[in-house]
N, C-alpha and C. Protein backbone atom coordinates (compact mmCIF):
# COMPACT_ATOMS: atom_id res chain seq x y z
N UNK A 1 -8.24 18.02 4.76
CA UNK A 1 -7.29 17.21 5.51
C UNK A 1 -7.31 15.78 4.95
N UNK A 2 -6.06 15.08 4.69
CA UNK A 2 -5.92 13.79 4.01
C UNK A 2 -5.67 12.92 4.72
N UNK A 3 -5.40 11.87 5.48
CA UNK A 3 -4.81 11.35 6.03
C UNK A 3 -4.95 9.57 6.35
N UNK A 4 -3.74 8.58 6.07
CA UNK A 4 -3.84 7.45 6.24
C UNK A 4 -3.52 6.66 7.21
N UNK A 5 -4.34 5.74 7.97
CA UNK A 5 -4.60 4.78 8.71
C UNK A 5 -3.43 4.00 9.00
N UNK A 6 -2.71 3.78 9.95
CA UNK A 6 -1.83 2.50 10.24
C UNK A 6 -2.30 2.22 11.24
N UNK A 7 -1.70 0.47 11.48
CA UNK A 7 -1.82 0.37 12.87
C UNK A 7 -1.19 0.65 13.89
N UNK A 8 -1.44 0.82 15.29
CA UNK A 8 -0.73 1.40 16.35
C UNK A 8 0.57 0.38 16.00
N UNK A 9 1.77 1.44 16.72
CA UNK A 9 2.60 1.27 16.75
C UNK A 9 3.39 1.23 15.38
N UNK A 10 3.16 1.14 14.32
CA UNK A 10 3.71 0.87 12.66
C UNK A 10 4.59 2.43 12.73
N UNK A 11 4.35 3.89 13.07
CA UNK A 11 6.00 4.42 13.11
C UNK A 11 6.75 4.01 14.31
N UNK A 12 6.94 3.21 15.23
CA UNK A 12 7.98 2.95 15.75
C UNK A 12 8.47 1.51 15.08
N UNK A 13 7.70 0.68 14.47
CA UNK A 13 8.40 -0.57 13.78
C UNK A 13 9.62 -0.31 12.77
N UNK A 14 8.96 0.82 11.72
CA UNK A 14 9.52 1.15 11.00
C UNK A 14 10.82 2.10 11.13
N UNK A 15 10.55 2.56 12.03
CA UNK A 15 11.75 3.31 13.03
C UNK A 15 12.87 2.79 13.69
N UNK A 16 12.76 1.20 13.75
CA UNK A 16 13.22 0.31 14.60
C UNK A 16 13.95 -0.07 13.05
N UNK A 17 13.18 -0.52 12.21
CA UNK A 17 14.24 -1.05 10.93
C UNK A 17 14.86 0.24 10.15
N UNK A 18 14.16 1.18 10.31
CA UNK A 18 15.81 2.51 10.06
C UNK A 18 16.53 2.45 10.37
N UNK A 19 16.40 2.56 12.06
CA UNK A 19 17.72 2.60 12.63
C UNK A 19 18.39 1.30 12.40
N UNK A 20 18.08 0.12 12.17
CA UNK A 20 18.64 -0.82 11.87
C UNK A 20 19.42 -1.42 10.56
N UNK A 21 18.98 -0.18 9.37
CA UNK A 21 19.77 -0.09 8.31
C UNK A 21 18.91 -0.82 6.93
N UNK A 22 17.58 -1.21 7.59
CA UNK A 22 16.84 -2.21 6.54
C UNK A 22 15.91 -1.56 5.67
N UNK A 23 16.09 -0.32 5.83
CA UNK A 23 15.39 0.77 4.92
C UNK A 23 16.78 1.24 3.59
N UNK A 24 17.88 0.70 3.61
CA UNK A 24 18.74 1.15 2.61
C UNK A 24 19.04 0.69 1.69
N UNK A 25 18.55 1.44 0.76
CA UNK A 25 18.84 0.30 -0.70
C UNK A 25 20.31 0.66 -1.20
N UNK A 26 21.47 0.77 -0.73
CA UNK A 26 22.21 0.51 -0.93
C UNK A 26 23.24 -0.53 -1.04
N UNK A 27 23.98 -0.78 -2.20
CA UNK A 27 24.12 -2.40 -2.71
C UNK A 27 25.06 -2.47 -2.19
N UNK A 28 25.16 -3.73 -1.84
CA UNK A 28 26.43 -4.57 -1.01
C UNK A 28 26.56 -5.87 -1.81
N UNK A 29 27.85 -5.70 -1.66
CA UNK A 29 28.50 -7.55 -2.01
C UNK A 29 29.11 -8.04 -1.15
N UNK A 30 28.45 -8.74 -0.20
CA UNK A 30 29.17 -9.54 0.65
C UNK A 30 27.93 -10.28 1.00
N UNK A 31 28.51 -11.90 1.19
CA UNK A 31 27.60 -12.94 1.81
C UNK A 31 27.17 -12.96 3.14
N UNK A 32 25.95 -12.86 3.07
CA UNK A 32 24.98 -13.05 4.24
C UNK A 32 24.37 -14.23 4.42
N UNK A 33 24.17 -14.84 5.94
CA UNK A 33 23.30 -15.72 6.27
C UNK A 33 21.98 -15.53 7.03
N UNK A 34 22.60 -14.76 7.94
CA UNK A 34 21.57 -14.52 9.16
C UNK A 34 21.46 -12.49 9.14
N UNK A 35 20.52 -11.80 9.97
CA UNK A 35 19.91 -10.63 9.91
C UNK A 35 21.09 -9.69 10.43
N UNK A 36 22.20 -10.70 11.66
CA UNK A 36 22.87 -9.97 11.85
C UNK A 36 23.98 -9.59 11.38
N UNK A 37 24.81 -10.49 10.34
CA UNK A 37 25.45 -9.91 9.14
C UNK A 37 24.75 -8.94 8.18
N UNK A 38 23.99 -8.83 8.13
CA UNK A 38 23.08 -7.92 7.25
C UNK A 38 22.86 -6.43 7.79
N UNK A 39 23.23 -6.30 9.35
CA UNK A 39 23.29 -5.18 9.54
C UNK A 39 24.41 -4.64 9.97
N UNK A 40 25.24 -5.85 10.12
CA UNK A 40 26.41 -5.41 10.52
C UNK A 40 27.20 -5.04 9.07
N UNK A 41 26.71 -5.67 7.67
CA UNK A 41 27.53 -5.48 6.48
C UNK A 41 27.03 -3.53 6.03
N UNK A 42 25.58 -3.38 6.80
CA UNK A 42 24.77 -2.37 6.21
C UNK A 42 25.70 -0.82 7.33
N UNK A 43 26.17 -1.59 8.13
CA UNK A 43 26.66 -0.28 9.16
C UNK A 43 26.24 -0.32 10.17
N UNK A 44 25.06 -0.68 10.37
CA UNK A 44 24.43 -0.14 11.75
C UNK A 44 24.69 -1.11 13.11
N UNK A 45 24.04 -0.64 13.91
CA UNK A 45 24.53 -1.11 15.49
C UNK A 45 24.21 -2.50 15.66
N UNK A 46 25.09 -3.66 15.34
CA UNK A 46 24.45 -4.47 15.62
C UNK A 46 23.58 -5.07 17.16
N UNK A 47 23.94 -4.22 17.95
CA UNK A 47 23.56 -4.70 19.62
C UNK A 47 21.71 -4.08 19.57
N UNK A 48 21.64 -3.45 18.79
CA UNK A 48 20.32 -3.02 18.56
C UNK A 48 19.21 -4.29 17.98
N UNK A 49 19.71 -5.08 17.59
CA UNK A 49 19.18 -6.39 17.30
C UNK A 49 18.39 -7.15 18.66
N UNK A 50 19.26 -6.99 19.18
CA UNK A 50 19.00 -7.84 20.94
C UNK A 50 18.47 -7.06 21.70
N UNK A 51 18.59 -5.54 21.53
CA UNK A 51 18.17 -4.87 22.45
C UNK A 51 15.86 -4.91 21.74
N UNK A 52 15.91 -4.62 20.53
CA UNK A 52 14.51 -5.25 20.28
C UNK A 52 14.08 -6.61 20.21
N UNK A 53 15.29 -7.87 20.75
CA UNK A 53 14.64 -8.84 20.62
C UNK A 53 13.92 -9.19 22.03
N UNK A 54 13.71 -7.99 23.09
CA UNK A 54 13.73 -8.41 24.75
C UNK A 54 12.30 -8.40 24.29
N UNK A 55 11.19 -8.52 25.41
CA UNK A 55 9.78 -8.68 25.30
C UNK A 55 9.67 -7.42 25.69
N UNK A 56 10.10 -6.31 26.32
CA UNK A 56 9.84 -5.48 26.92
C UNK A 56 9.99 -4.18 25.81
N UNK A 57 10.30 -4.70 24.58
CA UNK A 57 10.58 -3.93 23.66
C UNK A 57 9.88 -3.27 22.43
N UNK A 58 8.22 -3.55 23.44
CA UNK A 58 7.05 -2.79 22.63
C UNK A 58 7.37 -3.53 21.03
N UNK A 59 6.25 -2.22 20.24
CA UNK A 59 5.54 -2.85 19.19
C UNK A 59 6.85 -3.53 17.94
N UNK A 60 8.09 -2.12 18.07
CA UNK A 60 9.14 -2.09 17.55
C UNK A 60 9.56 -3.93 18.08
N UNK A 61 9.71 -4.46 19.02
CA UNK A 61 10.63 -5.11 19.57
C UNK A 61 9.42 -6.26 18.74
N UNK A 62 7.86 -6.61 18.67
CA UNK A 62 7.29 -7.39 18.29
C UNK A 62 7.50 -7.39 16.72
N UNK A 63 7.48 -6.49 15.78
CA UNK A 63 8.03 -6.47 14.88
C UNK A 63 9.21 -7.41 14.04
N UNK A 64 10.37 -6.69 15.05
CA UNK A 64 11.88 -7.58 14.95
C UNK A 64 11.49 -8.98 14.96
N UNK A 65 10.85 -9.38 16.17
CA UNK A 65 11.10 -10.87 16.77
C UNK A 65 10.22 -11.41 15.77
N UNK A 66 9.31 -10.88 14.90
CA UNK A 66 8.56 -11.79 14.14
C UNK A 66 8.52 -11.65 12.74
N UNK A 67 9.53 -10.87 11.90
CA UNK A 67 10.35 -10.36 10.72
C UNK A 67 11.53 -10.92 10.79
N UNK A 68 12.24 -10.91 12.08
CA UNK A 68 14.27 -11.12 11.48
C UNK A 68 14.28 -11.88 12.39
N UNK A 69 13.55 -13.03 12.42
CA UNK A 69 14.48 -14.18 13.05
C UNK A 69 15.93 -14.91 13.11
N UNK A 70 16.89 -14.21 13.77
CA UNK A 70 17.90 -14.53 14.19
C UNK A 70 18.26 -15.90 13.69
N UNK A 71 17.71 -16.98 14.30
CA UNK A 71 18.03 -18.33 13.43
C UNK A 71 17.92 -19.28 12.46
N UNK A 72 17.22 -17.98 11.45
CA UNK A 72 16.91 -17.87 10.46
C UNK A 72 18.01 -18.15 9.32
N UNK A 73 18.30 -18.86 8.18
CA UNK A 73 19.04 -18.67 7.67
C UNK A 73 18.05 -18.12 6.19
N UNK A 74 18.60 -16.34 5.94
CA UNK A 74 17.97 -15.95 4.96
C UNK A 74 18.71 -16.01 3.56
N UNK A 75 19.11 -16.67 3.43
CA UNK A 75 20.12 -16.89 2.08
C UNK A 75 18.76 -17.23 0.92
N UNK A 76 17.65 -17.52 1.10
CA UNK A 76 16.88 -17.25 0.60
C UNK A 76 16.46 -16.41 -0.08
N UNK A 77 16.18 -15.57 1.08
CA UNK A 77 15.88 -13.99 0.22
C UNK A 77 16.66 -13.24 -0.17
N UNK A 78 18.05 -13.74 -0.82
CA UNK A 78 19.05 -13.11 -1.27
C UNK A 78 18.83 -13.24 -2.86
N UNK A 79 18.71 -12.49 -3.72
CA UNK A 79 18.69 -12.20 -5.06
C UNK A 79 19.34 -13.54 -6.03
N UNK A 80 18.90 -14.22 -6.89
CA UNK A 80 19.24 -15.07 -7.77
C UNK A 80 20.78 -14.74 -8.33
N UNK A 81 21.69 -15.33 -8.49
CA UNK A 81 23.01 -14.68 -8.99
C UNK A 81 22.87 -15.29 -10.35
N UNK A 82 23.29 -14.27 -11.16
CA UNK A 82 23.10 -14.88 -12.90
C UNK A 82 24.53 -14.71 -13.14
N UNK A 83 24.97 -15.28 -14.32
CA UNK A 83 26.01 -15.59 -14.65
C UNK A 83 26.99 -14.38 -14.84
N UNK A 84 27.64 -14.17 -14.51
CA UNK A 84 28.48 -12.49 -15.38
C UNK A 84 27.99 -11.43 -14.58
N UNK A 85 27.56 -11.87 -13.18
CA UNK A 85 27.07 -10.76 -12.53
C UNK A 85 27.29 -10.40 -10.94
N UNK A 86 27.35 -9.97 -10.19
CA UNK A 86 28.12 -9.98 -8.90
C UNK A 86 26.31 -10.03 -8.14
N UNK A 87 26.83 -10.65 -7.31
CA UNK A 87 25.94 -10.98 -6.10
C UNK A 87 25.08 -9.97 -5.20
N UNK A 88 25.12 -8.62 -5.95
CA UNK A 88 24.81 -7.69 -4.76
C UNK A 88 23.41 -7.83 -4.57
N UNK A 89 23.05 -7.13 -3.39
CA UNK A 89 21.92 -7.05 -2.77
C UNK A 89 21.48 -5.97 -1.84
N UNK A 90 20.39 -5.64 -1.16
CA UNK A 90 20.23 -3.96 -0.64
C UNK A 90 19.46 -4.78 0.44
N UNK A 91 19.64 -3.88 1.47
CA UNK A 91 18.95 -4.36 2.89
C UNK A 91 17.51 -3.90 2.73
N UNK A 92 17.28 -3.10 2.39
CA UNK A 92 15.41 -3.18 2.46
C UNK A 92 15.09 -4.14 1.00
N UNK A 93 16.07 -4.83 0.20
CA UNK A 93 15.07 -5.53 -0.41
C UNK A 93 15.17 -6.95 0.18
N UNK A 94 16.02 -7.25 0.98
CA UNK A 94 15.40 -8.70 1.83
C UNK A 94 14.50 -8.22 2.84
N UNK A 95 14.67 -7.24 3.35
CA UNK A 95 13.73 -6.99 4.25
C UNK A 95 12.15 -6.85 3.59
N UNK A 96 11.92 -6.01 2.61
CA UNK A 96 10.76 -6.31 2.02
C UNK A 96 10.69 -7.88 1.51
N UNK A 97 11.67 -8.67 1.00
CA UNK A 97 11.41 -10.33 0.97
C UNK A 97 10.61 -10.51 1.78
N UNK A 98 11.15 -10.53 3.19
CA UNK A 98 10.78 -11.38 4.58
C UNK A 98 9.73 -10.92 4.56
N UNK A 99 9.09 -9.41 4.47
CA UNK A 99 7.84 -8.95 4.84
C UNK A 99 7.12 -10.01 3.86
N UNK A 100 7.21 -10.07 2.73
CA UNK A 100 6.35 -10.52 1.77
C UNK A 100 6.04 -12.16 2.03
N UNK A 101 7.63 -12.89 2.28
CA UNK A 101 7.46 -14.07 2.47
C UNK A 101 6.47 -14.71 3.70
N UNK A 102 6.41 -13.62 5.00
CA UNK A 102 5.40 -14.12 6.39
C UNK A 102 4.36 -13.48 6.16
N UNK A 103 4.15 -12.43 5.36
CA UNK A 103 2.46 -11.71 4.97
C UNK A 103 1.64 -12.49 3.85
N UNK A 104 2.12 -13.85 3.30
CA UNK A 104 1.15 -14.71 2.58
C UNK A 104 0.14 -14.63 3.30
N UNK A 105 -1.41 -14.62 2.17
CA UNK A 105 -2.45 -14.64 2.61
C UNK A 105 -2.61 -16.41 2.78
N UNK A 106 -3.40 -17.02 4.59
CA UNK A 106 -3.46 -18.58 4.25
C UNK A 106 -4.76 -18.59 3.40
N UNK A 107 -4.81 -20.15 3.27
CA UNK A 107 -6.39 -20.13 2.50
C UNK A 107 -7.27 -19.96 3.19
N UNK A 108 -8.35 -19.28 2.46
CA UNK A 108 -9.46 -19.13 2.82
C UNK A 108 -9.51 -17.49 3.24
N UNK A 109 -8.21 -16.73 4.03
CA UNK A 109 -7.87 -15.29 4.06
C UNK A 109 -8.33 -14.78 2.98
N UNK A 110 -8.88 -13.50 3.34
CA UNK A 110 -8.95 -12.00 2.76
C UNK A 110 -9.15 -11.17 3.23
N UNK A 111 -8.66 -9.54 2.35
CA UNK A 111 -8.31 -9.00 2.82
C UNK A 111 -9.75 -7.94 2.61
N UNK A 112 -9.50 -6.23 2.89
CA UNK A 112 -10.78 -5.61 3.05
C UNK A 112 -10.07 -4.06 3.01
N UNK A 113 -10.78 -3.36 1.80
CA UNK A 113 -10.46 -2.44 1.43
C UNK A 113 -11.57 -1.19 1.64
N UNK A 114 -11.28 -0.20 2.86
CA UNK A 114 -12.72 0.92 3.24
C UNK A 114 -11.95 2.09 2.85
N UNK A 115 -12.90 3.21 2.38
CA UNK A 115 -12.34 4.83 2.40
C UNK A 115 -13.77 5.57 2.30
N UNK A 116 -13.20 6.40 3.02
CA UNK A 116 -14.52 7.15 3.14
C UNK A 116 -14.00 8.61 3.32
N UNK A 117 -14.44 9.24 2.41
CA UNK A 117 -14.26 10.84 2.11
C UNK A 117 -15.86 11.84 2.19
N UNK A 118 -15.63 12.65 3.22
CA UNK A 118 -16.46 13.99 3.73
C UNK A 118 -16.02 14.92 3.11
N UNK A 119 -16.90 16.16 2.63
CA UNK A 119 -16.71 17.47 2.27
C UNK A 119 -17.73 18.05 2.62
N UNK A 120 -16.94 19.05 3.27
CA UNK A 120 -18.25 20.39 4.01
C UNK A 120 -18.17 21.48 2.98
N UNK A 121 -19.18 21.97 2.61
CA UNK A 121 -19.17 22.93 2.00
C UNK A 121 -20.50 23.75 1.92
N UNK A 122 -20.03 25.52 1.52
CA UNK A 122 -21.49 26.31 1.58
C UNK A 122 -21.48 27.61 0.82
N UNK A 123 -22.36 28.09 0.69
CA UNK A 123 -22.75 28.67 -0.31
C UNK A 123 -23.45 29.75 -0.09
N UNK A 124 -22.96 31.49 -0.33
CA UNK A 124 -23.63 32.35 0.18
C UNK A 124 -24.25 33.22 -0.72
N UNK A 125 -25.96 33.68 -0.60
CA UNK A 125 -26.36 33.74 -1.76
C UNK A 125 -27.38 35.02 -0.62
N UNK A 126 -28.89 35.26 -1.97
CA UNK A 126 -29.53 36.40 -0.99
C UNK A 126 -30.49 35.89 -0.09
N UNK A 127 -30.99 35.06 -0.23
CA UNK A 127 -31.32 33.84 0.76
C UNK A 127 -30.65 33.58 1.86
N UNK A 128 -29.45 34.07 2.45
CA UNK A 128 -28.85 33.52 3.52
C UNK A 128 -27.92 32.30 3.05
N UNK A 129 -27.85 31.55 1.95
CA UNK A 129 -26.65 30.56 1.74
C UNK A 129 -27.09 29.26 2.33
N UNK A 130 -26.37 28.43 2.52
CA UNK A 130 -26.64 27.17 3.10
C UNK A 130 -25.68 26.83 3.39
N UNK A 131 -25.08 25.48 4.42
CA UNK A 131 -23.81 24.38 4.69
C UNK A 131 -24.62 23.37 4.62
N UNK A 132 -23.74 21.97 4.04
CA UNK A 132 -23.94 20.88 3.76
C UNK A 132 -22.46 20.34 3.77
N UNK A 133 -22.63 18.79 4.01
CA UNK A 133 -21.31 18.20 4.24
C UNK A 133 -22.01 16.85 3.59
N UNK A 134 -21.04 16.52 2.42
CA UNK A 134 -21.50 15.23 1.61
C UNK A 134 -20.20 14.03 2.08
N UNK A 135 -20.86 12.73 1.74
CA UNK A 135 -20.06 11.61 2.11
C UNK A 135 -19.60 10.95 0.95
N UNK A 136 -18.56 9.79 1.14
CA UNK A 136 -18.86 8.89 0.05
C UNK A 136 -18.26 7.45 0.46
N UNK A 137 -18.22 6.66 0.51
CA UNK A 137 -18.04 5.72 1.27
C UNK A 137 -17.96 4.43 0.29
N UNK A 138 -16.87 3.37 0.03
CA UNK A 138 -16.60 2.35 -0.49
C UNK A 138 -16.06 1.13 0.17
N UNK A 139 -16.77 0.20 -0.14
CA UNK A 139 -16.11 -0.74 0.73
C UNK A 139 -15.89 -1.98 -0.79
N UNK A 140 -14.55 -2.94 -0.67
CA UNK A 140 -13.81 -3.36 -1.38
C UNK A 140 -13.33 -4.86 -0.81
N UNK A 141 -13.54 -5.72 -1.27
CA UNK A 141 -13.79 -7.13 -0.69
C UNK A 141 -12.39 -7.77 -1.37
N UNK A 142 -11.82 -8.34 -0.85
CA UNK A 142 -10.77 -8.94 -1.87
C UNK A 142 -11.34 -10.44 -1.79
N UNK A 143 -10.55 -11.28 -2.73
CA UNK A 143 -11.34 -12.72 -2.98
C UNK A 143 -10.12 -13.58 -3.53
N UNK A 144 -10.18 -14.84 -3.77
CA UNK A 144 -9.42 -16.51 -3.86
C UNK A 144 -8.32 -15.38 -4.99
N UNK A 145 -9.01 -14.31 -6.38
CA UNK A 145 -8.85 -14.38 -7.44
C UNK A 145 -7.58 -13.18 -7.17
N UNK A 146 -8.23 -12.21 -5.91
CA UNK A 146 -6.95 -11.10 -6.16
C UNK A 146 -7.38 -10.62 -4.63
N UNK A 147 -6.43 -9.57 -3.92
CA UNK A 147 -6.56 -9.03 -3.12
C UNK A 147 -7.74 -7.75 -3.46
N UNK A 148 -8.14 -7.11 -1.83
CA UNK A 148 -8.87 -6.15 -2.35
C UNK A 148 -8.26 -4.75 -3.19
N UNK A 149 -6.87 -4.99 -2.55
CA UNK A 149 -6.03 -3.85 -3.32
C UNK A 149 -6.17 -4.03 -4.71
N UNK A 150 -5.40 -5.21 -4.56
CA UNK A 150 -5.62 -5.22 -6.42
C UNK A 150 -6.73 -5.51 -7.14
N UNK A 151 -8.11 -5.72 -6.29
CA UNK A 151 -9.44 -5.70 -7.42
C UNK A 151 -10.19 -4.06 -7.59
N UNK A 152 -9.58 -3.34 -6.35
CA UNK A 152 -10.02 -1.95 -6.70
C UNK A 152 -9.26 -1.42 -7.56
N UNK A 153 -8.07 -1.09 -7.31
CA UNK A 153 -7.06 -0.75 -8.69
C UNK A 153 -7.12 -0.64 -10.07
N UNK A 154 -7.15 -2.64 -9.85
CA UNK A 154 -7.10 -3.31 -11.05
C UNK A 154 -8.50 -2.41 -11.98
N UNK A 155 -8.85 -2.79 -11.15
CA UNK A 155 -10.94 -3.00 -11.93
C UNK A 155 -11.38 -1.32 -12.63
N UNK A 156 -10.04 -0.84 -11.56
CA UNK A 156 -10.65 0.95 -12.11
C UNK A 156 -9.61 1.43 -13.48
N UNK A 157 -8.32 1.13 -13.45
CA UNK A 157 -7.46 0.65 -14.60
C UNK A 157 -7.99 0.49 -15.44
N UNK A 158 -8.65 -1.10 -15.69
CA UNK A 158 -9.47 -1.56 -16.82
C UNK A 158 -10.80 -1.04 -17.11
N UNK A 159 -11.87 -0.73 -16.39
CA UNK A 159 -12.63 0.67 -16.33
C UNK A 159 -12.16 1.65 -17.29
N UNK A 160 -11.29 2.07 -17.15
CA UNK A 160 -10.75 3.54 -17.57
C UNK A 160 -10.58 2.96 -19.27
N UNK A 161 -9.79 1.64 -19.19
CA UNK A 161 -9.54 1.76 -20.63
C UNK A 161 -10.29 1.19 -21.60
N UNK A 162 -11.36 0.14 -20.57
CA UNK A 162 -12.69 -0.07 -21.35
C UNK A 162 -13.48 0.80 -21.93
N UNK A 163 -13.35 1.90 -21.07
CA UNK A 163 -14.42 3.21 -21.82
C UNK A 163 -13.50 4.23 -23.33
N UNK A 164 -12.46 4.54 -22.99
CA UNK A 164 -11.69 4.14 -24.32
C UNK A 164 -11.73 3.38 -25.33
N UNK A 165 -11.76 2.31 -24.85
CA UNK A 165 -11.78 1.58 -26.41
C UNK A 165 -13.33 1.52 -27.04
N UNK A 166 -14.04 1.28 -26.05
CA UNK A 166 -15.68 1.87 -26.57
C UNK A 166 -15.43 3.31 -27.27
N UNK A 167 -15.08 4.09 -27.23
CA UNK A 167 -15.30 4.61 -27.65
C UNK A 167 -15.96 6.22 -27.15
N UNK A 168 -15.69 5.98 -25.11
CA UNK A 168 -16.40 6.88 -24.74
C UNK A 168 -16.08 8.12 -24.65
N UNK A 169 -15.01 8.34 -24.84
CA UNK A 169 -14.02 9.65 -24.50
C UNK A 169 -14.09 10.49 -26.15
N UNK A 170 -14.53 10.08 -27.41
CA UNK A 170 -14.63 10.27 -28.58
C UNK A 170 -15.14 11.84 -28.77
N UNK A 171 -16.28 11.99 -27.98
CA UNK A 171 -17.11 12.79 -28.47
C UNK A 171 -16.37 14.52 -27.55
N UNK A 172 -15.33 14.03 -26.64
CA UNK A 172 -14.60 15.18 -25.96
C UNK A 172 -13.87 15.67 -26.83
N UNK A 173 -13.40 17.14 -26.50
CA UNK A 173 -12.36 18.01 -27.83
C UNK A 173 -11.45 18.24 -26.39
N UNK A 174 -10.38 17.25 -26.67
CA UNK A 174 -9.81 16.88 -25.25
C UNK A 174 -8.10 17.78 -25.60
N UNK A 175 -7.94 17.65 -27.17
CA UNK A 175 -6.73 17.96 -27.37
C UNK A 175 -5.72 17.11 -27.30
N UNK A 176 -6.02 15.96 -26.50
CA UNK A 176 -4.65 15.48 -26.20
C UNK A 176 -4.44 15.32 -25.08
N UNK A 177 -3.54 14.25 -24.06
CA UNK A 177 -3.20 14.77 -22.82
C UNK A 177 -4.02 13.96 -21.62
N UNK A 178 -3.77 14.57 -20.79
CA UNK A 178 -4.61 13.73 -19.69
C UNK A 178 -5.96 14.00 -19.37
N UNK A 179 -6.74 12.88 -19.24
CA UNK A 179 -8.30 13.33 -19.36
C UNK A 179 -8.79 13.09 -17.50
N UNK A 180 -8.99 14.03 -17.00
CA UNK A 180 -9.33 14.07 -15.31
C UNK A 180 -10.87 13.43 -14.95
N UNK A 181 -10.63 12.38 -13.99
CA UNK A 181 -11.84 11.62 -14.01
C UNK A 181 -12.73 12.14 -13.41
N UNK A 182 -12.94 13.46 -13.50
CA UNK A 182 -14.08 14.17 -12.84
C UNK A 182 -15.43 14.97 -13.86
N UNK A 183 -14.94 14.30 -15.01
CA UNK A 183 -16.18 14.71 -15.56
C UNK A 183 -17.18 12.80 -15.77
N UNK A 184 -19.05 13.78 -16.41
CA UNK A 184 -19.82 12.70 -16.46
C UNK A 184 -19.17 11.38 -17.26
N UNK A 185 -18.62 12.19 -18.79
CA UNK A 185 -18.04 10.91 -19.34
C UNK A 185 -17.45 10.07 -19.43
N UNK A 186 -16.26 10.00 -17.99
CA UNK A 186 -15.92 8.86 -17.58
C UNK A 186 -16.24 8.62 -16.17
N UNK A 187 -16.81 9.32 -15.22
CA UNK A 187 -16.85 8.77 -13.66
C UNK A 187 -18.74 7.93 -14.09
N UNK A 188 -19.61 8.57 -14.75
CA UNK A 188 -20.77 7.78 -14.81
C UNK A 188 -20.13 6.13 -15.10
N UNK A 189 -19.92 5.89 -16.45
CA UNK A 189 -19.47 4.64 -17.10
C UNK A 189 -18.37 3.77 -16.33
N UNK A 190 -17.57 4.80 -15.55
CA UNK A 190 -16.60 3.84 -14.58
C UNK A 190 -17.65 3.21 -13.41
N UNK A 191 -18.12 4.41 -13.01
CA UNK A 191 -18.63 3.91 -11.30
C UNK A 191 -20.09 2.60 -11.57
N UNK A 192 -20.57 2.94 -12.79
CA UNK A 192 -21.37 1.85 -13.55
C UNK A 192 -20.59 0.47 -13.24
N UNK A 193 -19.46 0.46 -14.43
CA UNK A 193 -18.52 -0.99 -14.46
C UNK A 193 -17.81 -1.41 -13.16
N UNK A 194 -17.56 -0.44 -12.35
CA UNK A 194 -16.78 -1.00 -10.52
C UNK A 194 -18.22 -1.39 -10.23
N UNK A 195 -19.45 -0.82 -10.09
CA UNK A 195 -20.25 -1.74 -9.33
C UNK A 195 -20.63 -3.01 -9.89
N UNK A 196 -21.02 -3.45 -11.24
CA UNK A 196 -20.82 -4.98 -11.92
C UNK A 196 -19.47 -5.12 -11.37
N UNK A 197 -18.66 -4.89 -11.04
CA UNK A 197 -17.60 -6.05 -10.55
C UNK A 197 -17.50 -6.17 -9.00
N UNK A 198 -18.42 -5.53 -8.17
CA UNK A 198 -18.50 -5.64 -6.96
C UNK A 198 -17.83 -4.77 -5.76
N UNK A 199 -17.47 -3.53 -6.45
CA UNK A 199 -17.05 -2.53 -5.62
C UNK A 199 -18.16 -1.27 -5.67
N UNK A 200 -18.78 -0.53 -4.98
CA UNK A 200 -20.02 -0.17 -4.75
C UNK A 200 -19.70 1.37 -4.27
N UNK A 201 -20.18 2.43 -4.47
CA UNK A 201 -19.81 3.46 -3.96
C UNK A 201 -21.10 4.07 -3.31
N UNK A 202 -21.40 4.24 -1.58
CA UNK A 202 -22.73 4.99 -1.54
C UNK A 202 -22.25 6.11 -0.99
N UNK A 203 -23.36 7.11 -1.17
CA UNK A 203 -23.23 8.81 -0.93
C UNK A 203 -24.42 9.30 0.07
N UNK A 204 -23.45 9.76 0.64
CA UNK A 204 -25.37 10.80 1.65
C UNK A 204 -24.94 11.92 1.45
N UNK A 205 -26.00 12.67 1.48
CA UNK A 205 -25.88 14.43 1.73
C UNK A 205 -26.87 15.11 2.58
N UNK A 206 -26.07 15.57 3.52
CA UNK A 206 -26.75 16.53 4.30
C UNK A 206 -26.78 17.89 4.48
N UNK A 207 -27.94 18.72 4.61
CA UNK A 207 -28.00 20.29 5.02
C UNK A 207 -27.34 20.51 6.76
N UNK A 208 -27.06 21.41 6.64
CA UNK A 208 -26.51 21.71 8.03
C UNK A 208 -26.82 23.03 8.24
């Protein structure tokens, strides 16, 4: 079973800017100022605007009121116009603007990157077999220099192609093609270089 973390309420926010048309990357040319030309140019209901701007309008309605400020003039986050080129623009890419423009980290912020993966597994033999369920657990610090997203990423990226250019992948009869990071010769030398850069991986294992 796989599964990722949001915070409460994040599918009804996002549900709230569907229905509101800010998920469509479909291009429009027409001038916008404010959120509600923007949905009124995109199709959708504009009275749905007001109806999430009430307080009573849960996580969806906190969302709106603190993303599409109404007296807002977003001509901002409207795309650079270059010469010889028409003005268009798509409602989820100001909307991802705005997200981006109020989700600056302030100073001194950071952010914090956890995953932690279990596997049960067992084994039946003349002995009776065994169960065991192993862990693995990372925790990922972001800093002044990069987020934690992008120092885990980043760091495993360059990892990968540091051991390449060393030279580590040499001695495989690989053929060609994609090399799966589940053997010793690259998960030893990676998980080596992520911990010099400060991302750490610990493991338990237990009998059951």
């Amino acid at each position: 079973m796989r599964g990722t973390l949001r915070h409460r309420g994040w599918a009804e926010a996002m549900h709230a800017a569907f229905r509101l048309g800010l998920l469509s990357d479909k291009k429009i040319d027409k001038k916008v100022s404010t959120w509600s030309e923007v949905v009124k140019a995109v199709g959708a209901d504009e009275d749905l605007l007001d109806v999430y701007a009430k307080e009573d309008a849960g996580v969806a309605g906190e969302m709106v009121r603190w993303a599409l400020v109404e007296s807002e003039d977003i001509t901002r986050l409207l795309p650079t116009p270059t010469a010889g080129a028409s003005a268009e623009w798509s409602p989820v890419d100001l909307f991802a603007n705005a997200l981006w423009e109020k989700s600056q980290y302030r100073l001194g912020e950071q952010d914090l990157a956890l995953m932690s993966n279990t596997l049960q597994f067992g084994r039946a033999d003349e002995t009776g077999g065994y169960m065991a369920r192993g862990s693995l657990h990372v925790k990922g610090d972001g800093s002044p220099e990069g987020s934690a997203m992008a120092r885990t990423v980043g760091f495993t990226a360059a990892a990968g192609a540091e051991i390449i250019l060393e030279g580590g992948l040499n001695s495989l009869d690989t053929g060609g093609g994609i090399i799966r990071p589940t053997i010793p010769q690259v998960y030893e030398p990676a998980l080596r270089i992520l911990e010099e850069c400060g991302v750490k991986f610990n493991e338990d294992h237990q009998y059951l």
